[in-house]
N, C-alpha and C. Protein backbone atom coordinates (compact mmCIF):
# COMPACT_ATOMS: atom_id res chain seq x y z
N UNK A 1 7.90 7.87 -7.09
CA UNK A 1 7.01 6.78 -7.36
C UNK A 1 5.97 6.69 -6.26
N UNK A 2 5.08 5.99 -6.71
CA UNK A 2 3.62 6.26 -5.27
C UNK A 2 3.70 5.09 -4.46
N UNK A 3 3.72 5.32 -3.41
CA UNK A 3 3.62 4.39 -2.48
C UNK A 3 2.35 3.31 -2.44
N UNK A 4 1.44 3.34 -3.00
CA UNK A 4 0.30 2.65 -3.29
C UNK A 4 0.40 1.97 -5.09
N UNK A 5 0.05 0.51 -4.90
CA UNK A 5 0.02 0.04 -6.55
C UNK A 5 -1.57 -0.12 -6.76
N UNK A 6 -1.57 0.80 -8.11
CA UNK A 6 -3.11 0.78 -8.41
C UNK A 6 -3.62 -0.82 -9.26
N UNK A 7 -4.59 -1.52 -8.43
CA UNK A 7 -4.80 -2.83 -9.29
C UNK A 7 -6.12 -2.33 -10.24
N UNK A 8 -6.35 -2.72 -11.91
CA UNK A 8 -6.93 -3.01 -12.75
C UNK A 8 -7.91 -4.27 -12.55
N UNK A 9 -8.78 -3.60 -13.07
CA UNK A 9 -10.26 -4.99 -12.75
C UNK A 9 -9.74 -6.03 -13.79
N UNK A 10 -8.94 -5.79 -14.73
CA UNK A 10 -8.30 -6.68 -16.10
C UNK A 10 -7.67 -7.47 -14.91
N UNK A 11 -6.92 -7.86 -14.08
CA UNK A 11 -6.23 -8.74 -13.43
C UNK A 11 -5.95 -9.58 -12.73
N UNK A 12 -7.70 -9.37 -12.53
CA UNK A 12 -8.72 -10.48 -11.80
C UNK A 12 -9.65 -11.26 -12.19
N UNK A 13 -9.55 -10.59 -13.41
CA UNK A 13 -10.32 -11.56 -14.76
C UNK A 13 -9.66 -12.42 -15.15
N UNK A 14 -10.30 -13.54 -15.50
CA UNK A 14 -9.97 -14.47 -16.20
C UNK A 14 -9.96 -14.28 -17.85
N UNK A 15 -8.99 -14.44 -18.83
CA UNK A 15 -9.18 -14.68 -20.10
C UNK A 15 -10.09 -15.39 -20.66
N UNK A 16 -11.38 -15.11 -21.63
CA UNK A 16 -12.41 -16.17 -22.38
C UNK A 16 -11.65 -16.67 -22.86
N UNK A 17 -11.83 -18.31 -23.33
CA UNK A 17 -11.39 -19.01 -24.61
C UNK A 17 -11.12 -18.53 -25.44
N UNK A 18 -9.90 -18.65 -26.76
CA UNK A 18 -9.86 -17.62 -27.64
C UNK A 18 -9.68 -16.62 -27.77
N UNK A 19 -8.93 -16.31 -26.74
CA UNK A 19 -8.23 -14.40 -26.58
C UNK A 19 -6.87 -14.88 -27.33
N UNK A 20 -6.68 -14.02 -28.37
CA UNK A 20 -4.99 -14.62 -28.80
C UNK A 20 -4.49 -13.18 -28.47
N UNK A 21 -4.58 -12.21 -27.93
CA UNK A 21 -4.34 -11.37 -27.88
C UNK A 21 -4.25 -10.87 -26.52
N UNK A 22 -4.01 -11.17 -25.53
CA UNK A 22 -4.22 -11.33 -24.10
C UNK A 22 -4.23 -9.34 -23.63
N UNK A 23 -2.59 -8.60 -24.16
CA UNK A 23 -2.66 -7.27 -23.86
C UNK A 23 -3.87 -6.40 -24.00
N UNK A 24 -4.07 -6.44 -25.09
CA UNK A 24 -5.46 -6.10 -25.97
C UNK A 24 -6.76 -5.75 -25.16
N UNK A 25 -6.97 -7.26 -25.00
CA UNK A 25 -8.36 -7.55 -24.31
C UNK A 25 -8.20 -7.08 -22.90
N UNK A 26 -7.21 -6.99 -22.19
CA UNK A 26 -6.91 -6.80 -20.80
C UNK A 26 -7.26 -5.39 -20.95
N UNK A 27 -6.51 -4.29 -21.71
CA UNK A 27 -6.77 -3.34 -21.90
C UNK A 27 -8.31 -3.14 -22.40
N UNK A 28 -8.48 -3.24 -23.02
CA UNK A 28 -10.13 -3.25 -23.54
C UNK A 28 -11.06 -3.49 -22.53
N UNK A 29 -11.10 -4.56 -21.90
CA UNK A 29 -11.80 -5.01 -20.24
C UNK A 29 -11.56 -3.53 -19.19
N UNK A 30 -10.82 -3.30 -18.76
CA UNK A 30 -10.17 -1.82 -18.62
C UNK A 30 -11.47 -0.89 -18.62
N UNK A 31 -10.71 -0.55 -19.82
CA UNK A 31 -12.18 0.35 -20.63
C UNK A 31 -13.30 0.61 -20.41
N UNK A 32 -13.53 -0.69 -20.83
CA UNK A 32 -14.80 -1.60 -20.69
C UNK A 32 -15.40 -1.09 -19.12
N UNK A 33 -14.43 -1.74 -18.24
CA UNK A 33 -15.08 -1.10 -16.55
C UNK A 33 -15.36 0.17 -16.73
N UNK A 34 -14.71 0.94 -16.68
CA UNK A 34 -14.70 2.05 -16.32
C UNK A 34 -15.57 2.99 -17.03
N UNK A 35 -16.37 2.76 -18.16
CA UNK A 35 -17.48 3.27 -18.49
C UNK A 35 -18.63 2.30 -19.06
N UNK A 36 -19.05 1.81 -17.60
CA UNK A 36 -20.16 1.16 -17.40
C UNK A 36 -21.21 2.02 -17.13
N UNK A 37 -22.68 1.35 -17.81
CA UNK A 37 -23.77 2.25 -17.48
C UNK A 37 -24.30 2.25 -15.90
N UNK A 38 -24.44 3.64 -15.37
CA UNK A 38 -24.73 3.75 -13.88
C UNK A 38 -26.78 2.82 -14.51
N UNK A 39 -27.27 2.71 -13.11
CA UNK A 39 -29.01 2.87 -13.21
C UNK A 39 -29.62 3.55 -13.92
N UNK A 40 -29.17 5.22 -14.61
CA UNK A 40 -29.87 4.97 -15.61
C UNK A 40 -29.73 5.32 -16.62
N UNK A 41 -28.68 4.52 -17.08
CA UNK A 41 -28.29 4.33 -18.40
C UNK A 41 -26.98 4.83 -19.29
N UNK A 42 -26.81 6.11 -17.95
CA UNK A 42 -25.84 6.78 -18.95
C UNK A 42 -24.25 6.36 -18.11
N UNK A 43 -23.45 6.53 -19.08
CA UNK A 43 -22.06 6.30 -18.65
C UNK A 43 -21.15 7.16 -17.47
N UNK A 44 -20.73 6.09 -16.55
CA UNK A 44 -20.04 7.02 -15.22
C UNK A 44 -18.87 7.08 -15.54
N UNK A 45 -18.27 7.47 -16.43
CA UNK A 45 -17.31 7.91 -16.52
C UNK A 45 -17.40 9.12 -16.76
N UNK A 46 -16.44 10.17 -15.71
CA UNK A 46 -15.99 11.67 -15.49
C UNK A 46 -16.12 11.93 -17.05
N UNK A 47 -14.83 11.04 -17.71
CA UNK A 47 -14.60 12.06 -19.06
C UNK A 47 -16.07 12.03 -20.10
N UNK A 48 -16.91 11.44 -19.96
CA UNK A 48 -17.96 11.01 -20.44
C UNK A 48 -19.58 11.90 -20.29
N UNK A 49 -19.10 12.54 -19.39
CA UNK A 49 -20.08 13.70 -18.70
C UNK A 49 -21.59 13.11 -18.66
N UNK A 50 -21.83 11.73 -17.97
CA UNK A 50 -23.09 11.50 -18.60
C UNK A 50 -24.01 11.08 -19.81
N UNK A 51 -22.94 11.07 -20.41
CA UNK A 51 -23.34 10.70 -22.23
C UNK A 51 -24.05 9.26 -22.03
N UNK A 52 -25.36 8.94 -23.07
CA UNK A 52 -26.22 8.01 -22.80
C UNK A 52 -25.41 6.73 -23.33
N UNK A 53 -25.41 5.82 -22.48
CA UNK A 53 -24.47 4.41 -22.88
C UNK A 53 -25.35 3.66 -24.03
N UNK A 54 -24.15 3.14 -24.87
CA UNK A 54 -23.50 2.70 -25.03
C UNK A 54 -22.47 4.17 -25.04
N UNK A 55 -21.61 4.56 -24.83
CA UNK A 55 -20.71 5.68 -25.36
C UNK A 55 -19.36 4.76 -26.10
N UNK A 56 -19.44 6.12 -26.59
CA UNK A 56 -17.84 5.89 -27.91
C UNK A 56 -17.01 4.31 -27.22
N UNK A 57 -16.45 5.40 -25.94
CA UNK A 57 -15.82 4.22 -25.19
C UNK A 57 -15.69 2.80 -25.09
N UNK A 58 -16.76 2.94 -24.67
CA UNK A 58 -17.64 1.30 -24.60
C UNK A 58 -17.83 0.73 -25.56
N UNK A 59 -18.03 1.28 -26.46
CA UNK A 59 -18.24 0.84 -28.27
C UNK A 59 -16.99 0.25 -28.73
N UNK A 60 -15.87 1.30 -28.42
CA UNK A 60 -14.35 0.84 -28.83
C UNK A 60 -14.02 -0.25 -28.40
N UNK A 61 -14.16 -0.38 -26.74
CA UNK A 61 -13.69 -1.18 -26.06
C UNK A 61 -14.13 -2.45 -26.59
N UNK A 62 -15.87 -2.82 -26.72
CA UNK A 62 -16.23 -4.25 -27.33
C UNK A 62 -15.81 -4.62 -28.32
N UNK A 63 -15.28 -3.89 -28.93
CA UNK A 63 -14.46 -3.80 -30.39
C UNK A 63 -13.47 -4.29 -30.39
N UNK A 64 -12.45 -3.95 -29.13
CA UNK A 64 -11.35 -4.35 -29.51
C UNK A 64 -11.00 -5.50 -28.39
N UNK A 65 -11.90 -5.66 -27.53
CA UNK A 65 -12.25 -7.06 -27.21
C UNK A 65 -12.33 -8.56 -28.13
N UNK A 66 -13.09 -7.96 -29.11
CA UNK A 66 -13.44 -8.70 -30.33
C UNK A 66 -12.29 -9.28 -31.02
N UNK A 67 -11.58 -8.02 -31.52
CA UNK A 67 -10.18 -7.72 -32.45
C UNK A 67 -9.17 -8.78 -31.57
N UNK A 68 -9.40 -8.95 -30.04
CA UNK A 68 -8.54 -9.44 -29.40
C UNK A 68 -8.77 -11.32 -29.13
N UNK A 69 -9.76 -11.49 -30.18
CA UNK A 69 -10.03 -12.87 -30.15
C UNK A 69 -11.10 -13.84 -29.34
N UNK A 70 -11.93 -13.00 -28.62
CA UNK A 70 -12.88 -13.60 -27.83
C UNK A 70 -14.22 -13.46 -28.73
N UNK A 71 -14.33 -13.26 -30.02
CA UNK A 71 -15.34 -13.07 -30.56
C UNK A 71 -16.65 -13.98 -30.18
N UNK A 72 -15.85 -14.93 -30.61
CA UNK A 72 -16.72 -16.76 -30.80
C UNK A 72 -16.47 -17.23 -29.06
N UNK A 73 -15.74 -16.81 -28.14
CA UNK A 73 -15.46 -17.63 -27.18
C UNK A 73 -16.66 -17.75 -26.28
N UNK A 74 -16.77 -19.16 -25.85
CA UNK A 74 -17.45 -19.82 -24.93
C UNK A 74 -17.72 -18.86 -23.32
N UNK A 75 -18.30 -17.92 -23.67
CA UNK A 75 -18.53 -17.03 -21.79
C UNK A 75 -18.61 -17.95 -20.86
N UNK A 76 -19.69 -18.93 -21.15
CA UNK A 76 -20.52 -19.59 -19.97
C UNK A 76 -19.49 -20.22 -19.01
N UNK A 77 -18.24 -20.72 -19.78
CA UNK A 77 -17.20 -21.33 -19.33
C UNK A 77 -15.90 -20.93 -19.30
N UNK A 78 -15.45 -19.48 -18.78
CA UNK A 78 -14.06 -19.19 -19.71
C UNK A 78 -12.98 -19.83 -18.75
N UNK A 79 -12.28 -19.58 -20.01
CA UNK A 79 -10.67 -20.77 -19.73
C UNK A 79 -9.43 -19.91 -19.51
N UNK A 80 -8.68 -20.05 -18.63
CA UNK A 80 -7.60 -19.12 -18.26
C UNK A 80 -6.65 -19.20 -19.21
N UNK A 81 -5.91 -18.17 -20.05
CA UNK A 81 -5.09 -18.71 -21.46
C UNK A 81 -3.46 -19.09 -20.87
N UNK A 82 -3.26 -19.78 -21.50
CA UNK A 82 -1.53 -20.25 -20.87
C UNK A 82 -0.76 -20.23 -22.05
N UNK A 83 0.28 -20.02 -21.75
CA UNK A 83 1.26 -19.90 -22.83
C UNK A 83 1.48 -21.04 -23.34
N UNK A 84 1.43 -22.24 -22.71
CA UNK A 84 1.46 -23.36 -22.63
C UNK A 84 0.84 -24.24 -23.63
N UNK A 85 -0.49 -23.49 -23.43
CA UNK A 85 -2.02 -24.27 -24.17
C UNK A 85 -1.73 -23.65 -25.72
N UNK A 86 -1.03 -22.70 -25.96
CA UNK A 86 -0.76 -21.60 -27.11
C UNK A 86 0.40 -22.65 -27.53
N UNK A 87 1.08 -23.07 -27.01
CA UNK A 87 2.50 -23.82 -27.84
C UNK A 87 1.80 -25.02 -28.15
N UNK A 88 1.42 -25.93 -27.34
CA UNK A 88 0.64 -27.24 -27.75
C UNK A 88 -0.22 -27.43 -29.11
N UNK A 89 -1.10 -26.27 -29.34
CA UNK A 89 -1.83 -25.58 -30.22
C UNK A 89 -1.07 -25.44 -32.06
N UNK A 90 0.11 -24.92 -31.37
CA UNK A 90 1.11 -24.26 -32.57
C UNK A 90 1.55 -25.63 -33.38
């Protein structure tokens, strides 16, 4: 096992309003980082060789961001999701 724990940019994010899907979107956010457009334009991701952004990737990822319930959610303000706020709800 590695002596170092690798942290995910998903884990420092906060959940938008309306994620019912919390794994999902965490994963998707993920994604999402990691093939962001450099300055100019095209995607830094290795496996990506440069391909002009938006790439596949990135496409999937907003996708299943979406799929994961933040479609409609409020950005300007996002709300940390609780299991809590999910039972009250139910």
């Amino acid at each position: 096992m590695p002596d170092t724990i690798r942290n995910r940019s998903s884990q420092d994010a906060d959940l938008p309003r309306g994620v019912t899907d919390p794994l999902l979107w965490r994963a998707a956010y993920d994604v999402a980082a990691a093939h962001r457009p450099d300055e100019s334009g095209r995607c830094e991701s290795l496996l990506c060789d440069g391909q002009v952004a938006p790439c596949d990737a990135l496409t999937a990822a907003h996708r299943a961001m979406e799929l994961a319930g933040d479609r409609h959610a409020d950005r300007a303000e996002p709300e940390t999701w609780r299991t809590e706020q999910r039972r009250r709800a139910a």
